[in-house]
Protein backbone atom coordinates (compact mmCIF):
# COMPACT_ATOMS: atom_id res chain seq x y z
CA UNK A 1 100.43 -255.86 -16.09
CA UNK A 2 103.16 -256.68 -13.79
CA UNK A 3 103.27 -257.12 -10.12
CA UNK A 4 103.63 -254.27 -7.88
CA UNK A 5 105.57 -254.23 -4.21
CA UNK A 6 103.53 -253.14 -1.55
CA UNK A 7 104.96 -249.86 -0.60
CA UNK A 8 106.27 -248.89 3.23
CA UNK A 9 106.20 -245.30 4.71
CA UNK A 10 109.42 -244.39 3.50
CA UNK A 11 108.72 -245.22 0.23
CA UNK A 12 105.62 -242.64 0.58
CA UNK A 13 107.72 -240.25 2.24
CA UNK A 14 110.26 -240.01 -0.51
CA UNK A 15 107.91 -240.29 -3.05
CA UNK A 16 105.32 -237.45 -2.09
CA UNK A 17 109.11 -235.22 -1.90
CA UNK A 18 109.44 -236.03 -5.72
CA UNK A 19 106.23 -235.56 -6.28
CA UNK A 20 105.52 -232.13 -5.19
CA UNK A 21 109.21 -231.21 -6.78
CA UNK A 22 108.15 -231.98 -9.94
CA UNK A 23 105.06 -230.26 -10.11
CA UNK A 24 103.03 -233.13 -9.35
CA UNK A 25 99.97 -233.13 -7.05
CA UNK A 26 100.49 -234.83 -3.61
CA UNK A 27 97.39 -236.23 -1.87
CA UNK A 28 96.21 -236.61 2.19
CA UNK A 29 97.75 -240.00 2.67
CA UNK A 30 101.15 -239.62 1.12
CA UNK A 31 102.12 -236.47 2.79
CA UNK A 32 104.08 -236.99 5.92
CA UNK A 33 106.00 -235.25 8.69
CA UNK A 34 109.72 -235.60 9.00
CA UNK A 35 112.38 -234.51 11.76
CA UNK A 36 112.10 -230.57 12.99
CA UNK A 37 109.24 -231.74 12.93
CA UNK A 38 108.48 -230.56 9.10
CA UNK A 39 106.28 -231.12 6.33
CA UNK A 40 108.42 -233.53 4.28
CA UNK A 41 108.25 -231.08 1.23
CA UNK A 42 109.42 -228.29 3.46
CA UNK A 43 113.15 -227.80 0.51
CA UNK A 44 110.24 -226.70 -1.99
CA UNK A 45 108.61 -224.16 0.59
CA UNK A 46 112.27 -223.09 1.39
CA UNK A 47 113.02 -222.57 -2.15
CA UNK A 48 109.79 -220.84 -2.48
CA UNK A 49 111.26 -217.43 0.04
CA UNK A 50 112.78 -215.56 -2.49
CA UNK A 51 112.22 -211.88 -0.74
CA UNK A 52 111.41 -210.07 -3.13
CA UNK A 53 111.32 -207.02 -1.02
CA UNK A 54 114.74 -206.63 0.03
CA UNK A 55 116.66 -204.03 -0.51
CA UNK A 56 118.39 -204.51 -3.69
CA UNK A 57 115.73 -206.96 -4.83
CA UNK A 58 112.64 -205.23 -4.61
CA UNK A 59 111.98 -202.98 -7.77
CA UNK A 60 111.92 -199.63 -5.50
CA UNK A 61 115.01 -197.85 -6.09
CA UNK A 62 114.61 -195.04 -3.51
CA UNK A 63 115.98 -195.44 -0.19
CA UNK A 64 113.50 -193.80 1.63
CA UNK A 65 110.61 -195.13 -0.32
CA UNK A 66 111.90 -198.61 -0.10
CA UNK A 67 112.35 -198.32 3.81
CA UNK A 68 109.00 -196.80 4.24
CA UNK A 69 107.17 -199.90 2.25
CA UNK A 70 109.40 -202.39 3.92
CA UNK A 71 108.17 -201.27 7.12
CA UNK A 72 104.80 -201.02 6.61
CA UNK A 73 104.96 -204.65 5.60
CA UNK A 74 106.44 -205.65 8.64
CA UNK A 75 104.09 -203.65 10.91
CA UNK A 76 100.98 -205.33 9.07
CA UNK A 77 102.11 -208.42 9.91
CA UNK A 78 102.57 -208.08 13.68
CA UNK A 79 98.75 -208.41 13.63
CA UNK A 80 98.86 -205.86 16.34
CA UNK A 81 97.52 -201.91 15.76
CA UNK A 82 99.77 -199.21 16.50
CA UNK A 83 98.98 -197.65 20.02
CA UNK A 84 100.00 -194.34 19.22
CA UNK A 85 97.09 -192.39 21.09
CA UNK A 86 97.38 -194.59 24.23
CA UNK A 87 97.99 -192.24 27.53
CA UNK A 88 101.80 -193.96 28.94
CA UNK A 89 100.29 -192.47 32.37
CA UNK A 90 103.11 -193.37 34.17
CA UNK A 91 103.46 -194.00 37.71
CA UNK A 92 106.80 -193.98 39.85
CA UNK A 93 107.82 -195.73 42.92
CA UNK A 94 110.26 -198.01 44.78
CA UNK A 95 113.08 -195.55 44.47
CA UNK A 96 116.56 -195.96 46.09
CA UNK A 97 120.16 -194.91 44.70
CA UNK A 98 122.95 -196.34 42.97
CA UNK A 99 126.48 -195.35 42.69
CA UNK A 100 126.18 -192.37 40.61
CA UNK A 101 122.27 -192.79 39.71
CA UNK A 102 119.07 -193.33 41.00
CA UNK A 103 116.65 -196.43 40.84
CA UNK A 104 113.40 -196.33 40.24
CA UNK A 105 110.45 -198.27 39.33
CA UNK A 106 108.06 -197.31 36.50
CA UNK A 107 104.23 -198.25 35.56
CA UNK A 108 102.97 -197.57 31.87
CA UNK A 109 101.00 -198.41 29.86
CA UNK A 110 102.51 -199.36 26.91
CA UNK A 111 99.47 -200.48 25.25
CA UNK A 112 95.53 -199.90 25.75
CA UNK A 113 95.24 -203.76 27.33
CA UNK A 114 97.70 -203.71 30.11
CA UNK A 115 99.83 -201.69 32.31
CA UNK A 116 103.89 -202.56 32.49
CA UNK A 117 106.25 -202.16 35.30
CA UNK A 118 109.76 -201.40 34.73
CA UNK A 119 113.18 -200.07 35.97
CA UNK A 120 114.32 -196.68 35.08
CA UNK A 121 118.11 -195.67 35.81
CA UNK A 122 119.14 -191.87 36.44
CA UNK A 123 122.74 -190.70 36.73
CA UNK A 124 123.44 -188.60 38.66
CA UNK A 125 124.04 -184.87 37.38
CA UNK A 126 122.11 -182.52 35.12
CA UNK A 127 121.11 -183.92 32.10
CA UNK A 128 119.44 -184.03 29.45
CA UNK A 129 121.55 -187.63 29.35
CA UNK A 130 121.86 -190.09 27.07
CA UNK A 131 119.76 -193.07 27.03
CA UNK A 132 119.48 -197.13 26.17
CA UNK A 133 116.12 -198.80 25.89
CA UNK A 134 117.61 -202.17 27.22
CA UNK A 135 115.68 -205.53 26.16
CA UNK A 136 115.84 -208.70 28.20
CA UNK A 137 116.34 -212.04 26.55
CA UNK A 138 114.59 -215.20 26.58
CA UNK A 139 116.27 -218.05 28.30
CA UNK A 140 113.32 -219.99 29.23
CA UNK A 141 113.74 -218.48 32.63
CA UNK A 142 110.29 -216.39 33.46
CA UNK A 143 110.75 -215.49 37.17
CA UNK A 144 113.15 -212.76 36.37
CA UNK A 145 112.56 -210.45 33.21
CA UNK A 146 114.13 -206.63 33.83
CA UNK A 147 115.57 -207.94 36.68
CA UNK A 148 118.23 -210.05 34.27
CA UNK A 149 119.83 -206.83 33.54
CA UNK A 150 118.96 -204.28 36.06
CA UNK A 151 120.04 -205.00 39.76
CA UNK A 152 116.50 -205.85 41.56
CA UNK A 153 117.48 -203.35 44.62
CA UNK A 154 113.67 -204.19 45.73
CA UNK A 155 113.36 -208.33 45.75
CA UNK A 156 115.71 -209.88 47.57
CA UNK A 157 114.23 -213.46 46.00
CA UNK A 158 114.38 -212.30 42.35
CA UNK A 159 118.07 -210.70 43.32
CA UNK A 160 119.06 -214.38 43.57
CA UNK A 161 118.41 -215.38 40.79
CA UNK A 162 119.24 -212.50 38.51
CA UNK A 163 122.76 -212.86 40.37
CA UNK A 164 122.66 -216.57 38.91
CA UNK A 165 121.46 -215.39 35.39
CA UNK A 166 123.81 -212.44 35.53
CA UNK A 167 126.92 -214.74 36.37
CA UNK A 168 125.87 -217.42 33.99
CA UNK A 169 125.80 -214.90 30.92
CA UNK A 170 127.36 -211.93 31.86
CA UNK A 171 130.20 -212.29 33.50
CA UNK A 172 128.39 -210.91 36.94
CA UNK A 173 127.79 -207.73 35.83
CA UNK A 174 124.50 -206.17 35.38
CA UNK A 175 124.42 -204.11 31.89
CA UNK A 176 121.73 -201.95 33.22
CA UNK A 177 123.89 -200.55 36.17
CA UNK A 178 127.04 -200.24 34.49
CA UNK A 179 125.29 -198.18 31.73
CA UNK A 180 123.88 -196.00 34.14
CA UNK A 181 127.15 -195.32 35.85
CA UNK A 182 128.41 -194.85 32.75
CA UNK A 183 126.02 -191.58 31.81
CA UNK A 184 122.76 -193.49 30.17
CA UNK A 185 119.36 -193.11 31.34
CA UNK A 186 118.78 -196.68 31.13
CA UNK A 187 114.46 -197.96 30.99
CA UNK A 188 113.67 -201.86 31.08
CA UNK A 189 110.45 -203.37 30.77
CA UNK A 190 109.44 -206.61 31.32
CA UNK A 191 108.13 -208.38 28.32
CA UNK A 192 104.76 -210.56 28.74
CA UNK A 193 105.32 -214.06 30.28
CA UNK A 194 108.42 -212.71 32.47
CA UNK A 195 108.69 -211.15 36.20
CA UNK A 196 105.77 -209.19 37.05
CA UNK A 197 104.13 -210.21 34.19
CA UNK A 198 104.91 -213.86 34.77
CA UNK A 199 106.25 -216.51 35.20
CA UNK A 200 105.11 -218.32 32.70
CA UNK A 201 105.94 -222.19 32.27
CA UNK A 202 108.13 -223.18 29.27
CA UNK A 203 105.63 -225.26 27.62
CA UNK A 204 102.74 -222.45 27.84
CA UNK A 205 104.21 -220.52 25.18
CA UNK A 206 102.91 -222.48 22.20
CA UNK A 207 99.10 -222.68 23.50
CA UNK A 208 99.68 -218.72 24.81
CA UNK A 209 100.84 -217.72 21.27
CA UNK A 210 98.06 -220.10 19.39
CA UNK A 211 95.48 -218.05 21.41
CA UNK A 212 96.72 -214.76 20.62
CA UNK A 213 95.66 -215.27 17.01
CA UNK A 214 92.52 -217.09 17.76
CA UNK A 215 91.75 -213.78 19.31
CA UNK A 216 93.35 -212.24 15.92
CA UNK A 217 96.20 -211.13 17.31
CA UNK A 218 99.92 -212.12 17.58
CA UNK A 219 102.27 -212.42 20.78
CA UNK A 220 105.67 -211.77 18.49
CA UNK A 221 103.39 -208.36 17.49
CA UNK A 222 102.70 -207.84 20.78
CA UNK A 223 106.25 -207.45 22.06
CA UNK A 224 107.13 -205.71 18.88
CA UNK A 225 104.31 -202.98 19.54
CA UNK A 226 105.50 -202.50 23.19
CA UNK A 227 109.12 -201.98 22.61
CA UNK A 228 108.06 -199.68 20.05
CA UNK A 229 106.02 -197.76 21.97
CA UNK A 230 108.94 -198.03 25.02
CA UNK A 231 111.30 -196.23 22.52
CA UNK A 232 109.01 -193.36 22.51
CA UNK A 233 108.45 -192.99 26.08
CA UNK A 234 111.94 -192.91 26.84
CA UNK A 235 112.85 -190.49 23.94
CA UNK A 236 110.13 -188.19 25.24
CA UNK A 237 111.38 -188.10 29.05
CA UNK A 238 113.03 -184.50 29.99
CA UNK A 239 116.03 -186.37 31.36
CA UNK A 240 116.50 -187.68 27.75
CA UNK A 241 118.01 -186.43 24.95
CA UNK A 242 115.47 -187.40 22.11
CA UNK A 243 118.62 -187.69 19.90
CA UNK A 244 120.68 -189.76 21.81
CA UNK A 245 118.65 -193.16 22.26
CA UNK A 246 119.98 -196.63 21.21
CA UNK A 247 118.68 -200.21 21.88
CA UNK A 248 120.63 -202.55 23.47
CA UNK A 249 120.08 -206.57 23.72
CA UNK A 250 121.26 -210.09 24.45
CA UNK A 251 119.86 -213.21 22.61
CA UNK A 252 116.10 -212.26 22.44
CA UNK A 253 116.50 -208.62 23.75
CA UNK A 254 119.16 -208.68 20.71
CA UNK A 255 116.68 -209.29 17.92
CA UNK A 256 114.27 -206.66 19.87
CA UNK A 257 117.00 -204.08 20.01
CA UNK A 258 116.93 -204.67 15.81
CA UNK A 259 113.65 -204.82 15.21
CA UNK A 260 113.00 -201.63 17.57
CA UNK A 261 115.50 -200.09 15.16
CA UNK A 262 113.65 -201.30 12.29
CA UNK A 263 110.14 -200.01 13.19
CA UNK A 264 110.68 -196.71 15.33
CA UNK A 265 112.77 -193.50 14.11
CA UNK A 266 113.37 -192.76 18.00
CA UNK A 267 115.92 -195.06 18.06
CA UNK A 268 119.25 -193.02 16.76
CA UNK A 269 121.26 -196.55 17.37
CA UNK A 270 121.11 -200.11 18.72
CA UNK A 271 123.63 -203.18 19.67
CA UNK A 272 122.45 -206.85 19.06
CA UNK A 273 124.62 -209.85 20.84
CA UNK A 274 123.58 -213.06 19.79
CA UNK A 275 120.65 -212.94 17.60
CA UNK A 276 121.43 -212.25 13.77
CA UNK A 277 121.12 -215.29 10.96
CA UNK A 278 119.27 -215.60 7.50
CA UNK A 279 116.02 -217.23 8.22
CA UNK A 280 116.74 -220.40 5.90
CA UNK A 281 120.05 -221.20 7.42
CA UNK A 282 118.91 -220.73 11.16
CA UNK A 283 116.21 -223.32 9.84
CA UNK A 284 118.00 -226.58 9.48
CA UNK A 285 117.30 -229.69 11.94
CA UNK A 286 118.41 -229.61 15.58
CA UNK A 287 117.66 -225.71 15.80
CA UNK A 288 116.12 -224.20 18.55
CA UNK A 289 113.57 -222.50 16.33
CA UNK A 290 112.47 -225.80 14.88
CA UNK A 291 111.00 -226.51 18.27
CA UNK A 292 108.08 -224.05 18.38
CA UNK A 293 107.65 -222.50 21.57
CA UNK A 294 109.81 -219.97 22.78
CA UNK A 295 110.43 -219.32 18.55
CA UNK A 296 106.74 -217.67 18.82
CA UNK A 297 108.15 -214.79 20.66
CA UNK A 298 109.41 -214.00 17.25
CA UNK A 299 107.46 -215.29 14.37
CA UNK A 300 105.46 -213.18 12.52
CA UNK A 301 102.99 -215.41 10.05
CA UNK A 302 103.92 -214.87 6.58
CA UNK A 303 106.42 -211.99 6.99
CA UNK A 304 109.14 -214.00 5.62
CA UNK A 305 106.96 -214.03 1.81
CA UNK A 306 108.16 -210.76 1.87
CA UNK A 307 111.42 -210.18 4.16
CA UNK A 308 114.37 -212.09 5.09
CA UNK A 309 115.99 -211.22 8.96
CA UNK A 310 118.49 -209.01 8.41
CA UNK A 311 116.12 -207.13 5.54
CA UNK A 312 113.89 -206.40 8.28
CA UNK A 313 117.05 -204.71 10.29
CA UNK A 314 118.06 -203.43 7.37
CA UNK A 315 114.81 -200.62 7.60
CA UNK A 316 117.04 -198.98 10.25
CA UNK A 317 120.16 -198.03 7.82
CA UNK A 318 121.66 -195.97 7.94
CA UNK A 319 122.00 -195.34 11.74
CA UNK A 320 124.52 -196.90 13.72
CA UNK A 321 124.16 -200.60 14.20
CA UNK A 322 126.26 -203.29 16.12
CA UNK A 323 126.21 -207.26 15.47
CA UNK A 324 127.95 -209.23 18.09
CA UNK A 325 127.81 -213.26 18.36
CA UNK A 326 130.16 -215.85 19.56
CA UNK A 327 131.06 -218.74 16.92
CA UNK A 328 130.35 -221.56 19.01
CA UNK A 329 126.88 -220.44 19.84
CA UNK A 330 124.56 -223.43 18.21
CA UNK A 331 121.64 -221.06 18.20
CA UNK A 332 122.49 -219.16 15.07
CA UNK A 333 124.87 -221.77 12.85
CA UNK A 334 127.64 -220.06 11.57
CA UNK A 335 126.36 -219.61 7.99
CA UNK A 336 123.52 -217.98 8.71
CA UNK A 337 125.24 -215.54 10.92
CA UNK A 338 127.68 -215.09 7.68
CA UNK A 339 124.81 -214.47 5.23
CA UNK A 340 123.20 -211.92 7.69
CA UNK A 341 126.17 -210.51 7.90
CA UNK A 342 126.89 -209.95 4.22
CA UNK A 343 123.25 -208.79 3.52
CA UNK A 344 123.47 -206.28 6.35
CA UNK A 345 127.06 -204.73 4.94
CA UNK A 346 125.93 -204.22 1.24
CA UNK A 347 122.67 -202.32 2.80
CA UNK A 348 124.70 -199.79 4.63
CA UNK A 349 127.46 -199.72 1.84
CA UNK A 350 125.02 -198.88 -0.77
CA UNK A 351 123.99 -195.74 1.72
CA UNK A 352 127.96 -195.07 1.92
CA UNK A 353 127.67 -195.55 5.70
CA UNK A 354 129.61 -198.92 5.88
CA UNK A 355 131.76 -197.06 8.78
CA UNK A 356 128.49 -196.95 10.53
CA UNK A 357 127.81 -200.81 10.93
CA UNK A 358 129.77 -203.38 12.63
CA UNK A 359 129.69 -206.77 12.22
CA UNK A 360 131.96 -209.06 14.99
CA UNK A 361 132.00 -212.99 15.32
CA UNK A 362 134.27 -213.88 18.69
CA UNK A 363 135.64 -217.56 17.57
CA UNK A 364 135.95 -218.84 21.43
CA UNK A 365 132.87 -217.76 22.79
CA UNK A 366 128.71 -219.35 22.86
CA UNK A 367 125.83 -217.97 23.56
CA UNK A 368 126.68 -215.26 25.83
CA UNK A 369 127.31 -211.35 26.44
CA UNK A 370 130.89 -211.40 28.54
CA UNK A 371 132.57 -208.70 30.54
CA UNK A 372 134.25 -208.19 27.24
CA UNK A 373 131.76 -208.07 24.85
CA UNK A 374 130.07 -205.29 27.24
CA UNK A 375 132.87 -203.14 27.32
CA UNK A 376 132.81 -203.16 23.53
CA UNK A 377 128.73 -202.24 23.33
CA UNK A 378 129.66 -199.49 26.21
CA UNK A 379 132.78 -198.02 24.28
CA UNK A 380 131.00 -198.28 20.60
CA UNK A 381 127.85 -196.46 22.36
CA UNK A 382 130.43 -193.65 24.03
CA UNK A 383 131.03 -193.11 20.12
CA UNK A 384 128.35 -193.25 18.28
CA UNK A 385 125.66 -191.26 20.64
């Protein structure tokens, strides 16, 4: 027998890689954790997602069938029952007026655990109006939730610092007010961790969102169930009209607005800026979601054995939908924005409703939701509701 080398940790590393590649069994001490951080033999569990219930993929070859099984999937895995039967009993208050609408403040319940506050817009005029369910994003900034896209007319603090956010990432304007001048009964909620439902600190999220499924639940369900059930309350107000209610969302709000679309039929339309990529590409070192986190907000366990991202939006064709990012945003890389993209297109053009989906990329700009990106969502939502 000839001498052996003693081996290192790299030499482990690499090995237990190869290893489970080719089949072979991979014990307790040779596994190891590389940069993300991830299991070391996280290629094979990429290679592994397959999705075999996409559209296209799956073996159902009825539209409506397929759409109905793809989103039962996803609403199994948001761990969270539907709340269907739960009274909204909502409460108003706080109101003052706009130019051309009326603010007011709004308490529901959304779900059977907790009660919500919100701001709900009003132009001025007879309706029934329009309407945008409008989603807040993430930012890792928890003092202000609603209040990032609705003027706070009752806080002068948090009216500080929405200005800030607002002038930071949307060119000083706040969406909810313009929309409501524009004709849209406009309703924003804040989501759990942010404004009055806050603040929560930055690295609470991981521990909050462990504990949610100790208690056999999920926080990404959680959000999922109360935008869902948001979309119904607003579609059932007299002011609205039921048929004319879209989604609208920056960055996290933008993947809400989607996945609203996805899961609830009172949603005739919705606009997403900055938060559309194929799961695999999004995952690849240095991303955001790699970090844990805020990335809890919207991970659903296992769901991705099943669906890729823009399969799960895809449950909404063939209504109107609208992808915005900017191609220097580092969030979403730009192949996994492409890939979305392309699986989103050949959805709605096997419907023949490719006219009803568009897809932008603006080359100059980040992470953000400019003056003229907003004019776009406003003119696009003019047309299609």
């Amino acid at each position: 027998m000839g001498t052996h080398e003693p081996l290192g940790r790299r030499t482990f590393v690499v090995g237990a890689s190869t290893a489970l590649l080719a089949g072979g069994a991979v014990s307790g001490a040779e596994a190891a954790v590389v940069d993300g951080p991830l299991p070391d033999f996280h290629p094979a569990l990429k290679d592994a997602l397959t999705f075999p219930l996409a559209w296209g993929r799956s073996p159902v070859r009825d539209f409506r069938t397929w759409r109905r099984a793809a989103r039962a999937t996803v609403e199994e895995h948001l761990l969270v029952e539907r709340q269907d039967g739960t009274p909204y009993t909502p409460e108003t208050g706080g109101r003052a007026q706009g130019e051309g609408y009326t603010r007011e403040l709004v308490t529901v319940s959304l779900t059977r655990y907790e009660r919500v506050r919100g701001a709900l817009l009003t132009p001025h005029g007879k309706g029934p109006f329009p309407a945008v369910l409008l989603l807040h994003d993430h930012g890792a900034r928890f003092d202000i939730g609603k209040e990032k896209l609705v003027r706070p007319w009752y806080d002068d603090t948090r009216l500080a610092s929405a200005q800030a956010w607002a002038d930071k990432y949307f060119s000083g304007r706040f969406v909810g007010d313009e929309l409501a001048r524009r004709g849209y009964v406009v309703l924003c909620l804040d989501a759990l961790g942010w404004g009055d439902r806050g603040p929560l600190a930055y690295e609470q999220q991981q521990a909050l969102a462990a504990n949610f499924y100790n208690l056999g639940s999920s926080l990404a369900g959680l959000m999922a169930r109360e935008d869902q059930r948001a979309a119904a309350f607003l579609a059932g107000l007299d002011r609205v009209d039921a048929r004319r209610v879209a989604a609208v969302g920056f960055s996290m709000g933008a993947y809400r607005a989607w996945q609203t679309a996805a899961l609830s039929d009172h949603i005739a339309a919705a606009a997403s800026v900055c938060w559309m990529t194929g799961l695999k590409e999004m995952m690849v070192r240095g991303n955001n979601t790699l970090r844990g986190q805020s990335a809890y907000y919207m991970l659903h366990p296992g769901l991705a054995r099943h669906l890729d991202i823009p399969d799960v939006a895809s449950i909404a064709a063939p209504r109107p939908m609208l992808f915005l990012n900017g191609g220097l945003d580092t969030l979403f890389p730009a192949e996994g924005v492409r890939v979305a993209y392309d699986k989103l297109r050949a959805v709605w053009r096997s419907r023949h409703a490719e006219d009803r989906i568009r897809t932008k990329t603006w080359p100059e700009l980040g992470h953000v939701f400019t003056h003229e990106m907003q004019d776009e969502v406003l003119n696009w939502l003019d047309d299609v509701l």
